[in-house]
C-alpha atoms as a PDB file:
ATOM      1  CA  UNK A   1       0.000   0.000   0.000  1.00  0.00           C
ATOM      2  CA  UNK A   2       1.215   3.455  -0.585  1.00  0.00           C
ATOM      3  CA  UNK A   3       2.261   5.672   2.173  1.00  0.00           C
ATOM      4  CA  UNK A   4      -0.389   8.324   2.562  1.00  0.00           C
ATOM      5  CA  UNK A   5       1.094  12.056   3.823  1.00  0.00           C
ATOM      6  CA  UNK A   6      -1.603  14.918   5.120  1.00  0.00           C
ATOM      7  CA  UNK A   7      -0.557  18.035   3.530  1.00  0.00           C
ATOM      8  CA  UNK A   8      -2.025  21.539   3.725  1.00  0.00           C
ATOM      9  CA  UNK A   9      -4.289  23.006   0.526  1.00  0.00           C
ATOM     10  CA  UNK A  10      -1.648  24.648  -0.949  1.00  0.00           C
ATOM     11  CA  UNK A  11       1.131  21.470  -0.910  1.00  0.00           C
ATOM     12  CA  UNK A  12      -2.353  19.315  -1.821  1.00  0.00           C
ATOM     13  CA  UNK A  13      -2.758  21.252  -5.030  1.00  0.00           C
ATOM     14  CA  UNK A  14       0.993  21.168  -6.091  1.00  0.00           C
ATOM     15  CA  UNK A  15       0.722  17.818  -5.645  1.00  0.00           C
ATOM     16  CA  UNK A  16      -2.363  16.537  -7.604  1.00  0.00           C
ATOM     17  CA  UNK A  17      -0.624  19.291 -10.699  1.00  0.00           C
ATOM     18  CA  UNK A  18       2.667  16.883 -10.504  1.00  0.00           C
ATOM     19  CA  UNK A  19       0.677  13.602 -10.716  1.00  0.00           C
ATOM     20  CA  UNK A  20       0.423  12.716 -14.267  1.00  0.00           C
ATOM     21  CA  UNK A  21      -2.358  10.284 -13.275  1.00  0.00           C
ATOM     22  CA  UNK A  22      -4.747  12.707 -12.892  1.00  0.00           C
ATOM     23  CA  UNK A  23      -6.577  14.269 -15.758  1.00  0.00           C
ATOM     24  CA  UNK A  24      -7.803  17.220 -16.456  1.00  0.00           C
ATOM     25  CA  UNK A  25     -11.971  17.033 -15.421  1.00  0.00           C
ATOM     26  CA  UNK A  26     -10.903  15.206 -12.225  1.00  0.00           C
ATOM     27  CA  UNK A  27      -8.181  17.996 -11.296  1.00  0.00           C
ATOM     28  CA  UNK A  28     -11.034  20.270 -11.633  1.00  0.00           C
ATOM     29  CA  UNK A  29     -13.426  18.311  -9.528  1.00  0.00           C
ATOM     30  CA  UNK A  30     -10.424  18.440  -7.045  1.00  0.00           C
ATOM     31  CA  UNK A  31      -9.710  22.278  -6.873  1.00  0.00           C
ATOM     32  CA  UNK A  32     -13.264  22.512  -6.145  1.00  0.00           C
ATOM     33  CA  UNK A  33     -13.484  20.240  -3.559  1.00  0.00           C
ATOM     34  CA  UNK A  34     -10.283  21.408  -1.817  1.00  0.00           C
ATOM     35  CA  UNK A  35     -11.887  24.656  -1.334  1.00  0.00           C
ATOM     36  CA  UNK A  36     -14.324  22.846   0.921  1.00  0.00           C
ATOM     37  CA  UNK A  37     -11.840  22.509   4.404  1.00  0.00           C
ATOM     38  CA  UNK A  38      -9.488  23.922   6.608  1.00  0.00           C
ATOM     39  CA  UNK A  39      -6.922  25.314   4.234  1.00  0.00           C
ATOM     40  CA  UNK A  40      -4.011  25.583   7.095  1.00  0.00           C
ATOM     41  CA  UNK A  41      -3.983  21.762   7.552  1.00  0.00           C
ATOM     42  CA  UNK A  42      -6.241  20.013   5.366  1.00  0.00           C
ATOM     43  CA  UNK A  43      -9.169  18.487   7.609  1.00  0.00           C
ATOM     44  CA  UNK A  44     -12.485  18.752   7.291  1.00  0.00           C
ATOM     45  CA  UNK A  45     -13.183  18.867   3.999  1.00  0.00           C
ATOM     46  CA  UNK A  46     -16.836  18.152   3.514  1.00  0.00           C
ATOM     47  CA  UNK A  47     -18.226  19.278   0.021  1.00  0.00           C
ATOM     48  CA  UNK A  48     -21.621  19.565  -1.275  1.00  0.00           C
ATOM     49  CA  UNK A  49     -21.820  17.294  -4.683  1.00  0.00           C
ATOM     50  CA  UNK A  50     -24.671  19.293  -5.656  1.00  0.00           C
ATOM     51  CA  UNK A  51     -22.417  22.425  -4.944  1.00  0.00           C
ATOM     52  CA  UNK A  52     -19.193  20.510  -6.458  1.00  0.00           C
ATOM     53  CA  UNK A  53     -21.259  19.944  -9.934  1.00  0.00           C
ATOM     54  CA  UNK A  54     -22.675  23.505 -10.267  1.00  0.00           C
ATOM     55  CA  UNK A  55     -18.595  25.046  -9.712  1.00  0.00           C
ATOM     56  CA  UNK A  56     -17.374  22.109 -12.276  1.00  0.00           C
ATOM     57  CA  UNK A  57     -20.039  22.788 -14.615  1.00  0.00           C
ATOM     58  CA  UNK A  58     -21.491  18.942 -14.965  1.00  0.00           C
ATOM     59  CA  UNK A  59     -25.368  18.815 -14.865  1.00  0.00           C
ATOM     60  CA  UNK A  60     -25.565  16.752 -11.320  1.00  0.00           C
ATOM     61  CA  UNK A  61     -24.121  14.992  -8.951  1.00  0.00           C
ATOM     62  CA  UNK A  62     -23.509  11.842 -10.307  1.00  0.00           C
ATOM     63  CA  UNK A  63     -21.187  12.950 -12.685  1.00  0.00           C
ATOM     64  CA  UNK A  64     -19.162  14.188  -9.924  1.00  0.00           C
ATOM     65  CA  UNK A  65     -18.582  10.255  -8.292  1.00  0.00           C
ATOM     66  CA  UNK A  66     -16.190   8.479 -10.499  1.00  0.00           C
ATOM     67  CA  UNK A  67     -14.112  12.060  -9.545  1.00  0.00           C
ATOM     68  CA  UNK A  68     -14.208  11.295  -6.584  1.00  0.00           C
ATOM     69  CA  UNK A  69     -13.224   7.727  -6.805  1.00  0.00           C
ATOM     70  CA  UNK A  70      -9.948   8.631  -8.486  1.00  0.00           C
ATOM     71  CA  UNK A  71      -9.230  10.800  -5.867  1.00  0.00           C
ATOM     72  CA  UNK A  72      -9.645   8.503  -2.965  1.00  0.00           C
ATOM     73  CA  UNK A  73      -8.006   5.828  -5.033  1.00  0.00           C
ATOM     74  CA  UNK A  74      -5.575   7.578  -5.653  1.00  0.00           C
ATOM     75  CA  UNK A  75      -5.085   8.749  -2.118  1.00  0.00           C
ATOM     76  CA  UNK A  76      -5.833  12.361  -2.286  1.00  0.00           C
ATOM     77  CA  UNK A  77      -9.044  12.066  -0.506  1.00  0.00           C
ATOM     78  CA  UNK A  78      -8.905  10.417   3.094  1.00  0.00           C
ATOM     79  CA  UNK A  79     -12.096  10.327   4.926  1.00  0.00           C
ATOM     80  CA  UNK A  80     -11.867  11.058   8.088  1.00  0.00           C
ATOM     81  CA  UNK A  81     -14.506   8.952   9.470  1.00  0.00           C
ATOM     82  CA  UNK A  82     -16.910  11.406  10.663  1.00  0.00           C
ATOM     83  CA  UNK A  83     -19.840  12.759   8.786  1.00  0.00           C
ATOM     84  CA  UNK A  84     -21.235  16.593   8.994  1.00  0.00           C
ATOM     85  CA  UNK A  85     -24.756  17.988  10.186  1.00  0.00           C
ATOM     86  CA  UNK A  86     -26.426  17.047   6.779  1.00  0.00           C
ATOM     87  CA  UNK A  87     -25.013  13.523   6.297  1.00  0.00           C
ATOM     88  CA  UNK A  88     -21.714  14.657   3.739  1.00  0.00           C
ATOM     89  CA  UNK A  89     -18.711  12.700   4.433  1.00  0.00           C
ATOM     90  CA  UNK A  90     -15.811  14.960   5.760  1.00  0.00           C
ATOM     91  CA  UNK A  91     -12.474  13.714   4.218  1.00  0.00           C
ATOM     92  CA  UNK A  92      -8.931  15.115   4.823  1.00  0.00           C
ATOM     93  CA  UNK A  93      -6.183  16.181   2.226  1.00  0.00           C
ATOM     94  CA  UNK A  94      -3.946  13.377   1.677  1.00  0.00           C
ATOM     95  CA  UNK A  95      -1.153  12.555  -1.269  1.00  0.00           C
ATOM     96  CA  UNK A  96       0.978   9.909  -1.823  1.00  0.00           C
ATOM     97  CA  UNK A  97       4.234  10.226  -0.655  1.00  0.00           C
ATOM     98  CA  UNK A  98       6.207   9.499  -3.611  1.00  0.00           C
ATOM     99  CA  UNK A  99       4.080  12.221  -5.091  1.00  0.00           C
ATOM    100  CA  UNK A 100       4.697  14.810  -2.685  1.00  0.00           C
ATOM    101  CA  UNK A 101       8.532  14.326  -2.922  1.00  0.00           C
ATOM    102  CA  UNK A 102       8.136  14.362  -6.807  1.00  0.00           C
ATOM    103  CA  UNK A 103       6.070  17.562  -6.626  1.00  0.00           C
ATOM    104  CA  UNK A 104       8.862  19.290  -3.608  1.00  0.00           C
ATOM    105  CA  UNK A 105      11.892  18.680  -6.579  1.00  0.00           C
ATOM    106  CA  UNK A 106       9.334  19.822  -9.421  1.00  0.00           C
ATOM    107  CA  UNK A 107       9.046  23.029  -7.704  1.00  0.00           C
ATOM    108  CA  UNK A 108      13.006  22.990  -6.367  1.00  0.00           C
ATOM    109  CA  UNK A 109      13.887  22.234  -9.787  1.00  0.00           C
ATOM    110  CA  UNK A 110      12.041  25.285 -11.554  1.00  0.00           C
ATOM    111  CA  UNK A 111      13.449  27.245  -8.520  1.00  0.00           C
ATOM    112  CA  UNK A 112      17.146  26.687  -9.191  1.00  0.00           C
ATOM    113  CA  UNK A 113      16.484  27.146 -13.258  1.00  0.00           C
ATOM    114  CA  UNK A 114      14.698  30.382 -12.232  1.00  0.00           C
ATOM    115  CA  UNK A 115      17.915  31.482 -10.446  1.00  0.00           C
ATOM    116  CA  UNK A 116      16.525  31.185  -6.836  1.00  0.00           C
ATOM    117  CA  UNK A 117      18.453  28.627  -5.533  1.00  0.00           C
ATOM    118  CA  UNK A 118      15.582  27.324  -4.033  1.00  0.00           C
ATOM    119  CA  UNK A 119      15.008  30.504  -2.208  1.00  0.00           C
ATOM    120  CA  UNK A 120      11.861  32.558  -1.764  1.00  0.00           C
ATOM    121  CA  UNK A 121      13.057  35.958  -2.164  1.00  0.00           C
ATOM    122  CA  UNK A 122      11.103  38.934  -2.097  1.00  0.00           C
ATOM    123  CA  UNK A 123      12.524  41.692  -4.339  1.00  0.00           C
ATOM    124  CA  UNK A 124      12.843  45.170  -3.235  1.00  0.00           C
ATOM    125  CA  UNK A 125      12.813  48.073  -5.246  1.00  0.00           C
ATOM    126  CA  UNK A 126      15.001  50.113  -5.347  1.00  0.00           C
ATOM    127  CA  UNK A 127      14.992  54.411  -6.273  1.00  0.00           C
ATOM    128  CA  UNK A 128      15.432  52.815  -9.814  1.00  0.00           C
ATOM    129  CA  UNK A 129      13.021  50.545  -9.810  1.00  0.00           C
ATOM    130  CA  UNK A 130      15.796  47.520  -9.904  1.00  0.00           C
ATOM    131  CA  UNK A 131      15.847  44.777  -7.506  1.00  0.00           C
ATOM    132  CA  UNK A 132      17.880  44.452  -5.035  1.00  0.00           C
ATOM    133  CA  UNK A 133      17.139  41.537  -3.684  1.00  0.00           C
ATOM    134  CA  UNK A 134      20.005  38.730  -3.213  1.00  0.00           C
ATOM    135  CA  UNK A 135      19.139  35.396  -4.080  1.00  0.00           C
ATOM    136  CA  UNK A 136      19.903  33.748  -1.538  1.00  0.00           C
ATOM    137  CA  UNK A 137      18.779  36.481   0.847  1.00  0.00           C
ATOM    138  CA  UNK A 138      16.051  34.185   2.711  1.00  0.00           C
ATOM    139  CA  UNK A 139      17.768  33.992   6.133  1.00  0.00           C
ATOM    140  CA  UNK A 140      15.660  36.336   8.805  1.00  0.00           C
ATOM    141  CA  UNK A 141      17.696  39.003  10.425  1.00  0.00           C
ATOM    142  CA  UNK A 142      18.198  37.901  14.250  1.00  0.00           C
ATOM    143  CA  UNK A 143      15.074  38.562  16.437  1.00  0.00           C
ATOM    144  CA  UNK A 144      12.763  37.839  13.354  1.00  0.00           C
ATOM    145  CA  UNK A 145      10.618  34.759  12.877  1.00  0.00           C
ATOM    146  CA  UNK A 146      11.572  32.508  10.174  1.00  0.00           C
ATOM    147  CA  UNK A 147       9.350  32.572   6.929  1.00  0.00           C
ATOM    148  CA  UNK A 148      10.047  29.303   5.297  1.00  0.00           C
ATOM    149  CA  UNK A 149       8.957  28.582   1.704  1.00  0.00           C
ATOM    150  CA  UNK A 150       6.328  26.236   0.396  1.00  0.00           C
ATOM    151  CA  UNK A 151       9.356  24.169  -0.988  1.00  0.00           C
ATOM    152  CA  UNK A 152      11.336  23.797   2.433  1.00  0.00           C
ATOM    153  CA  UNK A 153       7.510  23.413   4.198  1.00  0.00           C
ATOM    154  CA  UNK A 154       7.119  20.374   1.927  1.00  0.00           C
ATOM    155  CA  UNK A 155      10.558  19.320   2.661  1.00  0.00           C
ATOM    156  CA  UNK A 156       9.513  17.927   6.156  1.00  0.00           C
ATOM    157  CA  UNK A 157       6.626  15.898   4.520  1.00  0.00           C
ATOM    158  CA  UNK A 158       9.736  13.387   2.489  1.00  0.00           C
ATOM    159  CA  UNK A 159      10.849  12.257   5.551  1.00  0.00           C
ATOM    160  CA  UNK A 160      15.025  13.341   5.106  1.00  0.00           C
ATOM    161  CA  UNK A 161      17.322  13.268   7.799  1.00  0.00           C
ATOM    162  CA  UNK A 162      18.649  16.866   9.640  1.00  0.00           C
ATOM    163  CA  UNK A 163      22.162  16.210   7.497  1.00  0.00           C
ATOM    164  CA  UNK A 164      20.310  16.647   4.741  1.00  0.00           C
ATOM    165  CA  UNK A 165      18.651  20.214   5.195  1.00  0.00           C
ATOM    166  CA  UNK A 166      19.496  21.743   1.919  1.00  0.00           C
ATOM    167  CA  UNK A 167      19.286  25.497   3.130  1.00  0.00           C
ATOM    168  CA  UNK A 168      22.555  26.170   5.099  1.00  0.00           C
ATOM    169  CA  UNK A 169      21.278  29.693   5.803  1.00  0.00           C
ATOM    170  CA  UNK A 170      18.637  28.359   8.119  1.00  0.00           C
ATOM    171  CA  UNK A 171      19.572  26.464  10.872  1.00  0.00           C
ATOM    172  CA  UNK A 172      17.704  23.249  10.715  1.00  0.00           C
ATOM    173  CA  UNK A 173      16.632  23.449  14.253  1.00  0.00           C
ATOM    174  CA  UNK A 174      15.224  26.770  13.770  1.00  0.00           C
ATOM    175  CA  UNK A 175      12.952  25.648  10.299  1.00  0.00           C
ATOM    176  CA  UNK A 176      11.759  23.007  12.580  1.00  0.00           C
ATOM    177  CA  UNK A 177      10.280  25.030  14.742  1.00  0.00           C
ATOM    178  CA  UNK A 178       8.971  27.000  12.111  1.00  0.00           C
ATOM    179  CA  UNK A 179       8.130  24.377  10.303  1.00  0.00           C
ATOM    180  CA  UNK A 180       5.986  22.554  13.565  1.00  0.00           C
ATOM    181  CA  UNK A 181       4.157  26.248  14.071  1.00  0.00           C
ATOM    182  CA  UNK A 182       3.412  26.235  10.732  1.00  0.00           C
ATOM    183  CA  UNK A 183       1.456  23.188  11.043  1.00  0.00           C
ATOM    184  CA  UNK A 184       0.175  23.320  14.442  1.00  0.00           C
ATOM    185  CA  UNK A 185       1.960  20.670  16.029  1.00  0.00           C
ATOM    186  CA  UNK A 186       4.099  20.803  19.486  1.00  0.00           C
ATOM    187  CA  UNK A 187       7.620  21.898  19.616  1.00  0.00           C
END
């Protein structure tokens, strides 16, 4: 069986874009859906089919199922074995793991061809309009929290050692902690 990860909305839809699996009326389905739950972690996601097939533009609800299959087959969908008020199962964000690494190094990859090094950077302009933004300019100045990128975010979900933290500018111990606020979980 594959290893299911939960992932947050935004890692969720990065994900489903990287799987090659998934065509284009079922991605659809699932952007729709996604907007259904908690964005910041990925539970309770509880959609309306009647509300899914109006967004989508299908003509009712049943066209919406075999969507939904794919994604729960697929492991995208989890439920979560509760239902809501009116009876709609509530499911939680899930990928595949393989798929979430694949769509981390997707992202990494157009990153470093971008010139980023894998590094958000915000550019600042400058009394000419030019940025002056350093690429690799994503360490916080002392006293400041840590902002980490989608890309080091999802780096947590692949399961790598410490030795491997890829960002020397950010002390591993320090995107961990950002990394565990981010997400809710205890230090």
């Amino acid at each position: 069986m594959t290893e299911l990860v939960r992932v947050n909305h935004s890692a969720w839809r990065k994900c489903i874009r990287a799987d090659p699996a998934i065509r284009l009326t079922t991605l659809a389905v699932a952007m729709v859906i996604g907007e259904y739950g908690n964005y910041a972690d990925g539970s309770n996601v509880r959609p309306s089919m009647e509300t899914v097939a109006r967004e989508v533009g299908f003509s009712s609800r049943q066209k919406i199922y075999p969507h939904l299959k794919i994604l729960r087959e697929r492991g995208y969908l989890t439920p979560a074995g509760t239902r809501s008020a009116k009876g709609v199962v509530v499911y939680r964000l899930t990928a595949p793991a393989e798929i979430v690494r694949t769509a981390s190094a997707t992202s990494l990859d157009a990153a470093v061809r971008a010139g980023t090094n894998g590094q958000a950077a915000e550019p600042v302009q400058g009394e000419e309009g030019r940025s002056n933004a350093a690429p690799n300019s994503s360490a916080a100045p002392a006293g400041e929290p840590v902002q980490l990128t989608m890309e080091q975010k999802m780096w947590f979900l692949g399961g790598s050692s410490p030795e491997e933290w890829p960002w020397p500018n950010i002390p591993y111990s320090t995107a961990e902690r950002a990394y565990r606020k981010y997400t809710g979980q205890p230090a």
